[in-house]
PDB file of N, CA and C in Angstrom:
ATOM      1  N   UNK A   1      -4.090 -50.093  45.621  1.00  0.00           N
ATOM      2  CA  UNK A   1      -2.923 -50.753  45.115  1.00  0.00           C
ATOM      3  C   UNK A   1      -3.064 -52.259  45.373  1.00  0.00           C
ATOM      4  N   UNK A   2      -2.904 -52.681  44.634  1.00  0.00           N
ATOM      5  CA  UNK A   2      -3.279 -54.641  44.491  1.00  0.00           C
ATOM      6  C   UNK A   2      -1.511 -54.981  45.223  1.00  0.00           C
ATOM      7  N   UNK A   3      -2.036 -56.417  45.866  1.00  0.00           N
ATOM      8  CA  UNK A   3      -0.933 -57.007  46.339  1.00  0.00           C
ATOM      9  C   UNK A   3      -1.548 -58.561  46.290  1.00  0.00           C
ATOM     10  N   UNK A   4       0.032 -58.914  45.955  1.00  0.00           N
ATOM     11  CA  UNK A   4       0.001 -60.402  45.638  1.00  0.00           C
ATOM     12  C   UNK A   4      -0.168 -61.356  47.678  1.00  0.00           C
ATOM     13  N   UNK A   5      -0.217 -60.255  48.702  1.00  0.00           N
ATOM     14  CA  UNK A   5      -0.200 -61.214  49.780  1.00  0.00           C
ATOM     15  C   UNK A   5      -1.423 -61.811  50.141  1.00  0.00           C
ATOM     16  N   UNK A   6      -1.507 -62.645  50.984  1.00  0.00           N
ATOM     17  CA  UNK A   6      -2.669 -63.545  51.075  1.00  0.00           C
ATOM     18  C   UNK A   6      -3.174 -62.376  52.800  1.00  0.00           C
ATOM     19  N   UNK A   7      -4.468 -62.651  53.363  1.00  0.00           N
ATOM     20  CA  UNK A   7      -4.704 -62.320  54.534  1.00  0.00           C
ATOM     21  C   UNK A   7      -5.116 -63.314  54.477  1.00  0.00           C
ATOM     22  N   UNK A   8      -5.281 -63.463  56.564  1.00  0.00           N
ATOM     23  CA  UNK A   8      -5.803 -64.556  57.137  1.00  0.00           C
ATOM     24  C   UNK A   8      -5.836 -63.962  58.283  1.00  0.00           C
ATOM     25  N   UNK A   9      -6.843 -64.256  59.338  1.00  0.00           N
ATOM     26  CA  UNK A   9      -6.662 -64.332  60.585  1.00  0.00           C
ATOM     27  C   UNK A   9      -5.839 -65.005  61.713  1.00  0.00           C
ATOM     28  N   UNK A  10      -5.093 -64.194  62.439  1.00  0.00           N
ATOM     29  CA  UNK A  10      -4.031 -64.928  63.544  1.00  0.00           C
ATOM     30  C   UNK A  10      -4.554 -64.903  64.881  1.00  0.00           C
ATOM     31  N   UNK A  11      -4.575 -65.452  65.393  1.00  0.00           N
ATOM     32  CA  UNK A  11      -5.205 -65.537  66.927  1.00  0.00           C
ATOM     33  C   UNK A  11      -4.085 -65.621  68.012  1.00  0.00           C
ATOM     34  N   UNK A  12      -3.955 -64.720  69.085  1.00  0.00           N
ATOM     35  CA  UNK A  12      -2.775 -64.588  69.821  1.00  0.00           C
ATOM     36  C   UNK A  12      -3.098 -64.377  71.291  1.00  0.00           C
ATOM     37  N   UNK A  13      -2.839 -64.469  71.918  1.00  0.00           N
ATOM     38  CA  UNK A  13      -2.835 -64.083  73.825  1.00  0.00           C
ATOM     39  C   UNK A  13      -2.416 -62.561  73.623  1.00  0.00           C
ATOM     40  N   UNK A  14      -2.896 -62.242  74.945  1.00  0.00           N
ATOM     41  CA  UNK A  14      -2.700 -60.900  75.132  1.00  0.00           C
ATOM     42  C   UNK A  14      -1.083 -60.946  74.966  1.00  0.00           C
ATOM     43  N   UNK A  15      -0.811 -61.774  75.776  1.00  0.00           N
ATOM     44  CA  UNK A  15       1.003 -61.752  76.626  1.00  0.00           C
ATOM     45  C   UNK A  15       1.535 -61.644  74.808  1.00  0.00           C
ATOM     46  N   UNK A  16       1.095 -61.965  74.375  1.00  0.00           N
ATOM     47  CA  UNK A  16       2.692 -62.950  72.765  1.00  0.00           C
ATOM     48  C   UNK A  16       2.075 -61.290  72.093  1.00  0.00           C
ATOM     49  N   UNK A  17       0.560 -60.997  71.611  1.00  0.00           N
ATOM     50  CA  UNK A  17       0.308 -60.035  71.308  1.00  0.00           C
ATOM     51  C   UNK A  17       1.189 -58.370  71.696  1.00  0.00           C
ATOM     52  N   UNK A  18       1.080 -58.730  72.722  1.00  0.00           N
ATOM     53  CA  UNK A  18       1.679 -57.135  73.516  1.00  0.00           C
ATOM     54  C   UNK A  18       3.621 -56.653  73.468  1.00  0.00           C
ATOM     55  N   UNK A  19       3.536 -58.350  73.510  1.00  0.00           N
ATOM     56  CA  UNK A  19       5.667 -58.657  73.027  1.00  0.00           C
ATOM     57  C   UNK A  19       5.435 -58.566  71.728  1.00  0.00           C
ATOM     58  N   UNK A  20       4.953 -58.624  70.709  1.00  0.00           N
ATOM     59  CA  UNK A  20       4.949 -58.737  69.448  1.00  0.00           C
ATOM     60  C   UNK A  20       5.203 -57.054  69.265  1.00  0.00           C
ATOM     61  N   UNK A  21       4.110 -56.226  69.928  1.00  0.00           N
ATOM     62  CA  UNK A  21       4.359 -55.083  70.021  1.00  0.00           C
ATOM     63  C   UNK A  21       5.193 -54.442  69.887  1.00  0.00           C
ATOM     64  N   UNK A  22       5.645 -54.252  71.024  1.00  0.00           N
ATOM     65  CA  UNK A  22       6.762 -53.927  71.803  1.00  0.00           C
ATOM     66  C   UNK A  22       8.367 -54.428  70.554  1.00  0.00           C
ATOM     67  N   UNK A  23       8.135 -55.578  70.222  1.00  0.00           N
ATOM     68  CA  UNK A  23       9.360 -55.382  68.916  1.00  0.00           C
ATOM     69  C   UNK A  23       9.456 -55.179  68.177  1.00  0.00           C
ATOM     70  N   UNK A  24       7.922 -55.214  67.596  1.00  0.00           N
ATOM     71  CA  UNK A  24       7.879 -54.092  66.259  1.00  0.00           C
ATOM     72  C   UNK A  24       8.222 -53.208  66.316  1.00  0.00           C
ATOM     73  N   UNK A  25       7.614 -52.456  67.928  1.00  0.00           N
ATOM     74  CA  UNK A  25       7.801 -50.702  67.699  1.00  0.00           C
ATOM     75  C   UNK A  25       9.552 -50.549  68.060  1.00  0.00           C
ATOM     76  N   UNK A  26      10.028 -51.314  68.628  1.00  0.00           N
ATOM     77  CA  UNK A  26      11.783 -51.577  68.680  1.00  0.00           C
ATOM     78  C   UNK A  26      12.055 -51.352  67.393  1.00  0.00           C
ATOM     79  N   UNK A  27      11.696 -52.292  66.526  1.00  0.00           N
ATOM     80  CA  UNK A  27      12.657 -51.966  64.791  1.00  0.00           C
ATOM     81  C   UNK A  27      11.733 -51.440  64.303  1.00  0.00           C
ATOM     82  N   UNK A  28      10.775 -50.311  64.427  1.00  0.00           N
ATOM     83  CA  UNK A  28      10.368 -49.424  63.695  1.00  0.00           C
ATOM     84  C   UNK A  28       9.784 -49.672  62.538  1.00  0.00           C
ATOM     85  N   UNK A  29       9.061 -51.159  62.773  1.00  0.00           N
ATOM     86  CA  UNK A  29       7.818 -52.067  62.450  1.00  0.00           C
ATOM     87  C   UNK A  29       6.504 -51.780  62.404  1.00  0.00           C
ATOM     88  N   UNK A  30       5.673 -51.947  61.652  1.00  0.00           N
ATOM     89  CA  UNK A  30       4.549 -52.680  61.794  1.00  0.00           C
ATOM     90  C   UNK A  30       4.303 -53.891  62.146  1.00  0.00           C
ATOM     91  N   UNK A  31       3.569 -54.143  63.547  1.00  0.00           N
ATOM     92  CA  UNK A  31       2.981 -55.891  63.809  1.00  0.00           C
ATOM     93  C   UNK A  31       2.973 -56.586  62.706  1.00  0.00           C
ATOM     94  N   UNK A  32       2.291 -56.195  62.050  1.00  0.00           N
ATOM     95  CA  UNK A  32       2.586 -57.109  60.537  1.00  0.00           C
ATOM     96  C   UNK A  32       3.590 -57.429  59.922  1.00  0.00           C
ATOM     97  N   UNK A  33       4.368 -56.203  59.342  1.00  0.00           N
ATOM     98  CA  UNK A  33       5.656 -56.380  58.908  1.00  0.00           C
ATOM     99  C   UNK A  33       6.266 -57.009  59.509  1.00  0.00           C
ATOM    100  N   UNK A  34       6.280 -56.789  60.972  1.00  0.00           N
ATOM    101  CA  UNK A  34       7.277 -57.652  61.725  1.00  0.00           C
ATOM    102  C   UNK A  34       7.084 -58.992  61.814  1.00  0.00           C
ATOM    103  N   UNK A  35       5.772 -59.856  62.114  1.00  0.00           N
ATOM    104  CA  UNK A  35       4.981 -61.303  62.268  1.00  0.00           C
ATOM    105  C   UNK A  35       5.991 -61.355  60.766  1.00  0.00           C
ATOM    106  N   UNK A  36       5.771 -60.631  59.616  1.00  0.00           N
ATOM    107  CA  UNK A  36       6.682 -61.245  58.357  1.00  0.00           C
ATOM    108  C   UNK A  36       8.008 -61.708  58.161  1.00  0.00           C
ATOM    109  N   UNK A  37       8.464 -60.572  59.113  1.00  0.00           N
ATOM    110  CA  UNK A  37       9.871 -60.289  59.189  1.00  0.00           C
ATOM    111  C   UNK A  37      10.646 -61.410  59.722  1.00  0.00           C
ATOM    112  N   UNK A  38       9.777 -61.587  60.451  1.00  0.00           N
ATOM    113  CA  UNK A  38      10.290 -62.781  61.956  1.00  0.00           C
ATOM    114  C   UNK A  38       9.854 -64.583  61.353  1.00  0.00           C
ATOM    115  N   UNK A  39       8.967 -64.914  60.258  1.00  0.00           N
ATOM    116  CA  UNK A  39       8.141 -65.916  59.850  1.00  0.00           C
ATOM    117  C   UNK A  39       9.647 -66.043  58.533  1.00  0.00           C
ATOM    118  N   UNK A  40       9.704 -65.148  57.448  1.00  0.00           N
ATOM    119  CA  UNK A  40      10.591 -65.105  56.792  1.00  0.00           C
ATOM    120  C   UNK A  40      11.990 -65.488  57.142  1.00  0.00           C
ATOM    121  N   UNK A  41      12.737 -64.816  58.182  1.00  0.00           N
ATOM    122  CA  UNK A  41      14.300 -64.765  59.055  1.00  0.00           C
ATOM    123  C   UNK A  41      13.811 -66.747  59.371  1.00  0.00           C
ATOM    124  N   UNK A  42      12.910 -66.868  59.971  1.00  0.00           N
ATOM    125  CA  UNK A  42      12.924 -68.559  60.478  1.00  0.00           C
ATOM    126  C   UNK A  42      12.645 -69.550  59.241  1.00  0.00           C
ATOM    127  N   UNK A  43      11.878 -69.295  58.309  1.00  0.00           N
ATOM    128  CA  UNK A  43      12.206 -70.022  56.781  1.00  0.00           C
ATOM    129  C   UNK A  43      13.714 -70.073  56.040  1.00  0.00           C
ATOM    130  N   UNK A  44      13.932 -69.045  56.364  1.00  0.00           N
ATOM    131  CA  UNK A  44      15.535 -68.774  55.551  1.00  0.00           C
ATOM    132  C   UNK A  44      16.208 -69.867  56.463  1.00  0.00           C
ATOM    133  N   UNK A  45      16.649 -69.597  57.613  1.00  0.00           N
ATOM    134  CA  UNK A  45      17.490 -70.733  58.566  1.00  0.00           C
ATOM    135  C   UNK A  45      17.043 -72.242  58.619  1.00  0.00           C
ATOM    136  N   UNK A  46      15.458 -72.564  58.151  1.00  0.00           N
ATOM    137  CA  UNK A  46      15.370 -73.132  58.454  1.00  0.00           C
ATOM    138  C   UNK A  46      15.808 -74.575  56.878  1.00  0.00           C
ATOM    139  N   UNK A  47      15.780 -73.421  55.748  1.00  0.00           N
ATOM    140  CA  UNK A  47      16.215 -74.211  54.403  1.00  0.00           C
ATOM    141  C   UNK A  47      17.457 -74.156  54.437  1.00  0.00           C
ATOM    142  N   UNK A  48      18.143 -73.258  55.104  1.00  0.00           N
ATOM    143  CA  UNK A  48      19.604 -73.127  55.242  1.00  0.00           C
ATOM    144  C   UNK A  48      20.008 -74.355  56.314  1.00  0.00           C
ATOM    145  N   UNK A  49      19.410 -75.063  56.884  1.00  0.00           N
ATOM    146  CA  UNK A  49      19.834 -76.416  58.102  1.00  0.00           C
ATOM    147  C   UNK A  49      19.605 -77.337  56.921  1.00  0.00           C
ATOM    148  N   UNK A  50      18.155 -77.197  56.698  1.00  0.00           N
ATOM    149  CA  UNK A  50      17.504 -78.736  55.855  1.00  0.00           C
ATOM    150  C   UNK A  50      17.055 -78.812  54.285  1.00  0.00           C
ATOM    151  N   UNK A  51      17.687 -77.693  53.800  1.00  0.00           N
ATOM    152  CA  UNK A  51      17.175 -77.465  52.454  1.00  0.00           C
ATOM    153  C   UNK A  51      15.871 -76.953  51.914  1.00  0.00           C
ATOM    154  N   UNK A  52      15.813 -76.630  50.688  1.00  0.00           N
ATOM    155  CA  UNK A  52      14.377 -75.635  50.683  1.00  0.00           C
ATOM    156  C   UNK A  52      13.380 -76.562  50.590  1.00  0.00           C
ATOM    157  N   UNK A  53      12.295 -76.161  51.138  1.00  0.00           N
ATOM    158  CA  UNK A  53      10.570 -76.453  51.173  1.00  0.00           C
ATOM    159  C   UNK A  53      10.216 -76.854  50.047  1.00  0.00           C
ATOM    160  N   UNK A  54       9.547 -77.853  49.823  1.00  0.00           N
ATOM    161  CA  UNK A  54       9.461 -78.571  48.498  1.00  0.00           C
ATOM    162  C   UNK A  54       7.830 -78.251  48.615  1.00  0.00           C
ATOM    163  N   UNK A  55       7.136 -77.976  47.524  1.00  0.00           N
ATOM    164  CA  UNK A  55       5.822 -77.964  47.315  1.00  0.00           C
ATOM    165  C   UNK A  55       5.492 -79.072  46.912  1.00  0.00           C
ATOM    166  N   UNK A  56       4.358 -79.566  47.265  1.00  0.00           N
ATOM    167  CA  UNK A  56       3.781 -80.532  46.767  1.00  0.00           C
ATOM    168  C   UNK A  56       2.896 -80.252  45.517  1.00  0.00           C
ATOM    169  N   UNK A  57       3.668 -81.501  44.567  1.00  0.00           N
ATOM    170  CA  UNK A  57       2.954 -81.186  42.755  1.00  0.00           C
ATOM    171  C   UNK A  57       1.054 -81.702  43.022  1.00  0.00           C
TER     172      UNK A  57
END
């Protein structure tokens, strides 16, 4: 099944790695889903303070 997401490699400490865990498996997450979940929730608030992210033409 094709998907429009990009991969990349993330590099993490054990410590942020193992809490990352641990709250995924809380909301019944995938690490991934969740790194999304959590990257997404802080974009939204953060266009909601300062307005949306402008791409550069």
């Amino acid at each position: 099944m094709a998907t429009d997401k990009r991969v990349f490699t993330l590099r993490l400490s054990d410590d942020v790695f193992n809490k990352i865990g641990i709250l995924a498996t809380n909301e019944h997450r995938s690490m991934t889903n969740y790194i999304e979940y959590v990257l997404l929730k802080h974009l939204n608030e953060y266009e909601t303070a300062h307005g949306p992210i402008q791409f550069p033409e």
